[in-house]
Structures are given as structure tokens and as C-alpha cells.
PDB file of N, CA and C in Angstrom:
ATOM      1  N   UNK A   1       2.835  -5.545  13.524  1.00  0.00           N
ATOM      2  CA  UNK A   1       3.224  -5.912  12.182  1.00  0.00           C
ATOM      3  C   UNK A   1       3.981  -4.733  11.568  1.00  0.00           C
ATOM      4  N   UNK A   2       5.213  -5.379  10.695  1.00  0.00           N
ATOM      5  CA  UNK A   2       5.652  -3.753  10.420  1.00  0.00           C
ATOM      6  C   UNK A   2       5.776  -3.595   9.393  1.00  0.00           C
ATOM      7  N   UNK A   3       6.145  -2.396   8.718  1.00  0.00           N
ATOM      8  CA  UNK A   3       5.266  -2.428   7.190  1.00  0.00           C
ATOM      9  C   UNK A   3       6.038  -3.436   6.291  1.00  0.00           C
ATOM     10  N   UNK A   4       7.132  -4.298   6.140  1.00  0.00           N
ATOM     11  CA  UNK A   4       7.561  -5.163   5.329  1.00  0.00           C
ATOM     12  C   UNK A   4       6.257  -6.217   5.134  1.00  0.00           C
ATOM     13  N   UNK A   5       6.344  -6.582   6.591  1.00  0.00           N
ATOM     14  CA  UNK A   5       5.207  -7.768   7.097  1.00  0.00           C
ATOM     15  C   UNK A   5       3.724  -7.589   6.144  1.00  0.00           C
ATOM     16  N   UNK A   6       3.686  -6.214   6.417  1.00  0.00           N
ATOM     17  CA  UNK A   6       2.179  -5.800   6.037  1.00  0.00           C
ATOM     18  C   UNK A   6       2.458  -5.600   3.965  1.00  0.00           C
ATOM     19  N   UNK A   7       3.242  -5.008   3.812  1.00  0.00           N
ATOM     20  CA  UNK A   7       3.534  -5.225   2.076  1.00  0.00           C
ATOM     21  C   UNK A   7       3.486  -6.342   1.553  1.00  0.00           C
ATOM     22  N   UNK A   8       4.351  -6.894   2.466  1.00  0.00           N
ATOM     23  CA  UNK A   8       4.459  -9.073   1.480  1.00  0.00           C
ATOM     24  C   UNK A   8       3.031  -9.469   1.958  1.00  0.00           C
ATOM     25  N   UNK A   9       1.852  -9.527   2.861  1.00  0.00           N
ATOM     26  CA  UNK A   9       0.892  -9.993   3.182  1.00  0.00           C
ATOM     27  C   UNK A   9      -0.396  -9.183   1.707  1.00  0.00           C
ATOM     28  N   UNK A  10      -0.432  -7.500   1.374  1.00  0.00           N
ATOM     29  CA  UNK A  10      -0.504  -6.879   0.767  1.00  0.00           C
ATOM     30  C   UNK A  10      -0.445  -7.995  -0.927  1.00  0.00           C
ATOM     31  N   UNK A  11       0.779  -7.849  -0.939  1.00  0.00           N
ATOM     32  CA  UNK A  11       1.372  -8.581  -2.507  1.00  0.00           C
ATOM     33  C   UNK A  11       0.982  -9.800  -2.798  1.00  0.00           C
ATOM     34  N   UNK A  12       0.792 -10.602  -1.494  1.00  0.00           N
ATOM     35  CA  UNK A  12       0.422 -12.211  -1.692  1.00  0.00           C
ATOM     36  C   UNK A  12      -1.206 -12.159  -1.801  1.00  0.00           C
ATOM     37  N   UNK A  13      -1.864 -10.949  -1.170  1.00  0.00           N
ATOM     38  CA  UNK A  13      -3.403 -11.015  -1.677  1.00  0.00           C
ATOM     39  C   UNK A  13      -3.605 -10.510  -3.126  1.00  0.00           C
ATOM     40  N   UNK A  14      -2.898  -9.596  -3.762  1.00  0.00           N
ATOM     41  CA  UNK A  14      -2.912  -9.317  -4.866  1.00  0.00           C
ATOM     42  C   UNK A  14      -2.556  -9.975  -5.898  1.00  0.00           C
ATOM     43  N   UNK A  15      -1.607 -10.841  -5.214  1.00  0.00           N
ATOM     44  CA  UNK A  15      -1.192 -12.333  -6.565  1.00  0.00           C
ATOM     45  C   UNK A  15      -2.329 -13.211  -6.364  1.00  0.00           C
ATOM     46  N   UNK A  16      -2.932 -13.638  -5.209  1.00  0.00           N
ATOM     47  CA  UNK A  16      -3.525 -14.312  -5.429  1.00  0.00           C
ATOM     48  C   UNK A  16      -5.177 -14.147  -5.818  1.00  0.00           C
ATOM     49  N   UNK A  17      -5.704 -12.820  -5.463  1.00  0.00           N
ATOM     50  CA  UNK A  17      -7.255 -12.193  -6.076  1.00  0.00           C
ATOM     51  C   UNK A  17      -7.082 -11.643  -7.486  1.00  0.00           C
ATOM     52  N   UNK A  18      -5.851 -10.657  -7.534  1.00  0.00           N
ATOM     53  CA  UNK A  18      -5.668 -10.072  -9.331  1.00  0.00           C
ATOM     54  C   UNK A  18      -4.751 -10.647  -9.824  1.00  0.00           C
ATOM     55  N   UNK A  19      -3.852 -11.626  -9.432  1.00  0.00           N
ATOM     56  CA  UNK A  19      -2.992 -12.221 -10.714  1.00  0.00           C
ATOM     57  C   UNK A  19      -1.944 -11.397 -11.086  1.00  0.00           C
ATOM     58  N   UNK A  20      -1.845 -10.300 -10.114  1.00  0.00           N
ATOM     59  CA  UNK A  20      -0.807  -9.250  -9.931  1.00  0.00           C
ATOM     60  C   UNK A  20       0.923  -9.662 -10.110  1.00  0.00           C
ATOM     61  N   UNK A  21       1.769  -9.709 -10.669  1.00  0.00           N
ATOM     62  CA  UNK A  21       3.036 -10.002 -10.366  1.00  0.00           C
ATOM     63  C   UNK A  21       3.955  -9.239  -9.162  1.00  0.00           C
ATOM     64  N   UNK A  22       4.611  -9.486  -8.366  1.00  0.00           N
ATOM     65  CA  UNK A  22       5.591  -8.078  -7.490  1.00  0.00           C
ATOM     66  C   UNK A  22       5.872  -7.010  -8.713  1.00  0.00           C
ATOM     67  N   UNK A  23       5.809  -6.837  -9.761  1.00  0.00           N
ATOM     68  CA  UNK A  23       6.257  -5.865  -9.527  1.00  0.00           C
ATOM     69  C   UNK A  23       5.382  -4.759 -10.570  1.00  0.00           C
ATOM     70  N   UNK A  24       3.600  -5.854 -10.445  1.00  0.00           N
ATOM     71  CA  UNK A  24       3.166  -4.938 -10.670  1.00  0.00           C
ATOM     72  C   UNK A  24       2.671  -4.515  -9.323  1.00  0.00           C
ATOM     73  N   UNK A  25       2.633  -5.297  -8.348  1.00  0.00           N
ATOM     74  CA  UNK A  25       2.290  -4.471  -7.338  1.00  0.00           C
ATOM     75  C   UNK A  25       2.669  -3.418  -6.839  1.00  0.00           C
ATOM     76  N   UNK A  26       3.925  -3.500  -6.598  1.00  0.00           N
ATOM     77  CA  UNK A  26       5.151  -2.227  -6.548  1.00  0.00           C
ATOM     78  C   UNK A  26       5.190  -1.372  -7.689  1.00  0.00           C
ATOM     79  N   UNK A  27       4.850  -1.333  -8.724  1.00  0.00           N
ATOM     80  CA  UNK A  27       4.716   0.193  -8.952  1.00  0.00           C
ATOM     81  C   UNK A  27       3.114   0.377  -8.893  1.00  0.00           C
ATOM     82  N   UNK A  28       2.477  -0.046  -8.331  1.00  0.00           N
ATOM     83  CA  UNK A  28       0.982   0.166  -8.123  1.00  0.00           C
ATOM     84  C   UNK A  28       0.953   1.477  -7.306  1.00  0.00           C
ATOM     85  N   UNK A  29       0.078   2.431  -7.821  1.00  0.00           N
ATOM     86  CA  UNK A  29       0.155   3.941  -6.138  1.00  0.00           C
ATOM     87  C   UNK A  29      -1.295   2.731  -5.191  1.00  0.00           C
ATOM     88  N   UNK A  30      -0.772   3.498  -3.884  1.00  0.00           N
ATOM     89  CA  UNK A  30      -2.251   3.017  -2.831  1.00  0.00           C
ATOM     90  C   UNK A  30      -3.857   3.170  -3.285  1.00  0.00           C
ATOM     91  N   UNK A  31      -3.553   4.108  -4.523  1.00  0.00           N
ATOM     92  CA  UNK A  31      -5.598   4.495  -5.080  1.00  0.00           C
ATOM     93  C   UNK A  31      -5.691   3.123  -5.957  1.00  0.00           C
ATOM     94  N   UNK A  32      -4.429   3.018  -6.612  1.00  0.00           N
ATOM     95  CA  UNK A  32      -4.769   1.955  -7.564  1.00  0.00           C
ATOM     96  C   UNK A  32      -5.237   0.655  -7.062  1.00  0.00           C
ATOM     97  N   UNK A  33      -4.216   0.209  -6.021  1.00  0.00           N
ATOM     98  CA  UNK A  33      -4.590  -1.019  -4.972  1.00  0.00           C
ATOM     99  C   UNK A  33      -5.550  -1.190  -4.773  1.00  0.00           C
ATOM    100  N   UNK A  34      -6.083   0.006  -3.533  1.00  0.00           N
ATOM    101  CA  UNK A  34      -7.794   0.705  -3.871  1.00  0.00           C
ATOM    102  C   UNK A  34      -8.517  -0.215  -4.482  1.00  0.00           C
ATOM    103  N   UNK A  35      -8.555   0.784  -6.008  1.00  0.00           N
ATOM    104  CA  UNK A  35      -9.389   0.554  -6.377  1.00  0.00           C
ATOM    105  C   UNK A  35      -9.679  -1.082  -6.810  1.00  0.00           C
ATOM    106  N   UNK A  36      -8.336  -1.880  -7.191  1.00  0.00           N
ATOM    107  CA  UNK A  36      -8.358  -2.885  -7.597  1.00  0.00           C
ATOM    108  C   UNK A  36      -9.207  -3.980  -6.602  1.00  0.00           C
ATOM    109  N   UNK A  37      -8.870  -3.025  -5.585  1.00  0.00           N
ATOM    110  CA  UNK A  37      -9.839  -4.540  -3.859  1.00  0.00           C
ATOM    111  C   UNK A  37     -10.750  -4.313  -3.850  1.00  0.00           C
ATOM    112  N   UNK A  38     -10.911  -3.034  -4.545  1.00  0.00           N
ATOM    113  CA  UNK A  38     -12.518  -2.483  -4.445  1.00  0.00           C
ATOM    114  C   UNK A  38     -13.202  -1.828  -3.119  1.00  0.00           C
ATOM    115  N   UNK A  39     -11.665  -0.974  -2.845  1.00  0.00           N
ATOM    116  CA  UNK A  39     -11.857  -0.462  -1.471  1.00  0.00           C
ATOM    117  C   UNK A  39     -11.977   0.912  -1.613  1.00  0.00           C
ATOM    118  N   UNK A  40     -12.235   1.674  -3.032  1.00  0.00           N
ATOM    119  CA  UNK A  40     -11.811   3.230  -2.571  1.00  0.00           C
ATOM    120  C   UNK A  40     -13.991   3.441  -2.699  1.00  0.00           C
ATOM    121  N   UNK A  41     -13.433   5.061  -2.118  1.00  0.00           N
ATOM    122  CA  UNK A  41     -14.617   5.245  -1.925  1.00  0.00           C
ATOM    123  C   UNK A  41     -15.407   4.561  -0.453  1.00  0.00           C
ATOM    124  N   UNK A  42     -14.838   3.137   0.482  1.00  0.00           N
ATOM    125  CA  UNK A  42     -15.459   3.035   0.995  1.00  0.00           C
ATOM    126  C   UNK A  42     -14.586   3.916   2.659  1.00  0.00           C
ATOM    127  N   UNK A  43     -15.057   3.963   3.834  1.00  0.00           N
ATOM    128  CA  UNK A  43     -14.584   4.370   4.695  1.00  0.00           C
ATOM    129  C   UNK A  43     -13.570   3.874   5.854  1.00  0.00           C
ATOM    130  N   UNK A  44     -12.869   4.640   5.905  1.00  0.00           N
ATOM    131  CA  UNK A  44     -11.240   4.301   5.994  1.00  0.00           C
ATOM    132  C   UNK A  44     -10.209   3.957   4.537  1.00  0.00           C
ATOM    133  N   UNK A  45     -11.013   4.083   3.671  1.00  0.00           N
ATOM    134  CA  UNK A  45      -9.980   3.818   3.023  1.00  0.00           C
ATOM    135  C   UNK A  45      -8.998   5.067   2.510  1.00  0.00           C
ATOM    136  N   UNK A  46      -9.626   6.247   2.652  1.00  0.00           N
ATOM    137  CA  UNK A  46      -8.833   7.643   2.628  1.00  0.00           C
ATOM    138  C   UNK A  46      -7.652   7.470   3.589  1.00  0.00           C
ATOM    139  N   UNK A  47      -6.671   8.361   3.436  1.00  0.00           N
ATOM    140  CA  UNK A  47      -5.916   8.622   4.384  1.00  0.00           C
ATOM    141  C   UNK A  47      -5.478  10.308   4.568  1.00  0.00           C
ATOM    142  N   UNK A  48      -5.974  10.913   6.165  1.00  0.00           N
ATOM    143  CA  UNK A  48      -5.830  11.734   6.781  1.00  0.00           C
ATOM    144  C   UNK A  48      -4.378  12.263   6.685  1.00  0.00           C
ATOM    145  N   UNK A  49      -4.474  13.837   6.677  1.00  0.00           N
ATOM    146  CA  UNK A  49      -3.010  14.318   6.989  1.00  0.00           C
ATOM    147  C   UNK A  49      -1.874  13.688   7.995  1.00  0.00           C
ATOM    148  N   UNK A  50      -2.849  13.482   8.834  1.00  0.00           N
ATOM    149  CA  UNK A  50      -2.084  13.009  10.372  1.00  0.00           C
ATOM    150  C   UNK A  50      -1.317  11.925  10.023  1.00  0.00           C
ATOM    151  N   UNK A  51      -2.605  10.936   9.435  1.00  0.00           N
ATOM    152  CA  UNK A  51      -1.812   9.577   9.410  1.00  0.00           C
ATOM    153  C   UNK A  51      -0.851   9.092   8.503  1.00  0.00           C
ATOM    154  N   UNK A  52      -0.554  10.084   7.192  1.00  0.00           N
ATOM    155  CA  UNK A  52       0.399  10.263   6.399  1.00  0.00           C
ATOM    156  C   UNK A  52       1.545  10.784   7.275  1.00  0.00           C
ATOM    157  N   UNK A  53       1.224  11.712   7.524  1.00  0.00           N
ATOM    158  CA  UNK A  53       2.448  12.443   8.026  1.00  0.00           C
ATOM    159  C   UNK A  53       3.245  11.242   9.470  1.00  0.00           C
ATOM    160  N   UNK A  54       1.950  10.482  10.277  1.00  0.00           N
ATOM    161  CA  UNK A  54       2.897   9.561  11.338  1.00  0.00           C
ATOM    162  C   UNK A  54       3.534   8.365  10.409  1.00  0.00           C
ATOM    163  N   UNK A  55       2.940   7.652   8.739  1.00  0.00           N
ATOM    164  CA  UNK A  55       3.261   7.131   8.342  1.00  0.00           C
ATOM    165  C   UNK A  55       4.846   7.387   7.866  1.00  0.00           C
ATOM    166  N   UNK A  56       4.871   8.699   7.323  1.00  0.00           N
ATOM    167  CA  UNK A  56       6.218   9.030   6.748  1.00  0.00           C
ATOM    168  C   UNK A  56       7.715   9.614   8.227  1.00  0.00           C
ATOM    169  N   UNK A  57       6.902   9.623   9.441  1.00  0.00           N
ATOM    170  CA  UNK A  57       8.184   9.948  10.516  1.00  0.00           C
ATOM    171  C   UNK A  57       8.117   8.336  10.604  1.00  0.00           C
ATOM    172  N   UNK A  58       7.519   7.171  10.371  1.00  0.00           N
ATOM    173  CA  UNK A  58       7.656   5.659  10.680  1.00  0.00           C
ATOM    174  C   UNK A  58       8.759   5.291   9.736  1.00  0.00           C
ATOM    175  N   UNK A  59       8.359   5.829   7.986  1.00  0.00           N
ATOM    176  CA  UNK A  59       9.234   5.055   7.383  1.00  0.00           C
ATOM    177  C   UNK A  59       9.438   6.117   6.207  1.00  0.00           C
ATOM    178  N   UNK A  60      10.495   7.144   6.763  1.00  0.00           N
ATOM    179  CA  UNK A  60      11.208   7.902   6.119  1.00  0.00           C
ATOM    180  C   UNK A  60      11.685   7.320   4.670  1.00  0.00           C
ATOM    181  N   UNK A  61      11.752   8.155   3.724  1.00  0.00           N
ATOM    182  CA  UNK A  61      12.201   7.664   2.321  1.00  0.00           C
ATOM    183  C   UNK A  61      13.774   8.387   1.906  1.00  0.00           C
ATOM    184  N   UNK A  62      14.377   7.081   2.312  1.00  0.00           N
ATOM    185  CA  UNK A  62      15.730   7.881   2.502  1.00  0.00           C
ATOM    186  C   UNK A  62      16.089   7.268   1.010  1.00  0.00           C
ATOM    187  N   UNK A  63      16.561   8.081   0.221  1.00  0.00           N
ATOM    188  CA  UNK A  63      16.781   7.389  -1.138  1.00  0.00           C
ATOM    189  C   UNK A  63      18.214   7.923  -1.667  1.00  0.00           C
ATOM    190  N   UNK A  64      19.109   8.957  -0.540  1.00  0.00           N
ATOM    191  CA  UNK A  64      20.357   9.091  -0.615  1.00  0.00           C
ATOM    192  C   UNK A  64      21.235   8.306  -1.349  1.00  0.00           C
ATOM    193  N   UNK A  65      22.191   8.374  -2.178  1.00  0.00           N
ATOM    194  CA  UNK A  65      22.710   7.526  -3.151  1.00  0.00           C
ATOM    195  C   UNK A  65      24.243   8.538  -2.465  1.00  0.00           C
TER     196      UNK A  65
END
């Protein structure tokens, strides 16, 4: 699954459990999401140096204009 796949799957649980619109999801940070699923605090839901860092060589933020 690649992360588009995994964002729109993401957004469609959040419209449909919080009533979320796109674009409050999108400016949502990942703690907020979190907390809203009622996932922080539990395990795995942190994220490790490593897996940030393989997240960001996956999907570089090229925002070049």
C-alpha cells in the first residue's frame, strides 16, 4: 500500500468516526490523529528515529517552487 492509498483509507476513517472534513484532516499533525482514534499513548503508536527517517528517504518533501 503506498502512502496515497494509506492517507485516503486514513481520511475516509476520520470522515466517517469524527466527522472530519479533508481538510481538516490534512492540516491535522499525526499526534492529533492520535489522539483523536484514541491511539496515542498506546504502543506503536510512537514513531522511532529510524522509522521517520526510512519514512522521509520514501517520501521526500520536495516543495521546490
Amino acid at each position: 500500500m503506498t502512502f496515497g492509498d494509506r492517507a485516503a483509507e486514513l481520511a475516509g476513517i476520520t470522515s466517517a468516526l469524527l466527522g472530519w472534513r479533508p481538510e481538516e484532516f490534512w492540516r491535522s499533525t499525526p499526534a492529533e490523529l492520535a489522539t483523536a482514534l484514541g491511539l496515542d499513548g498506546q504502543p506503536g503508536a510512537e514513531m522511532d528515529r529510524s522509522s521517520l527517517e526510512r519514512m522521509l528517504s520514501q517520501f521526500p518533501d520536495n516543495r521546490e517552487k
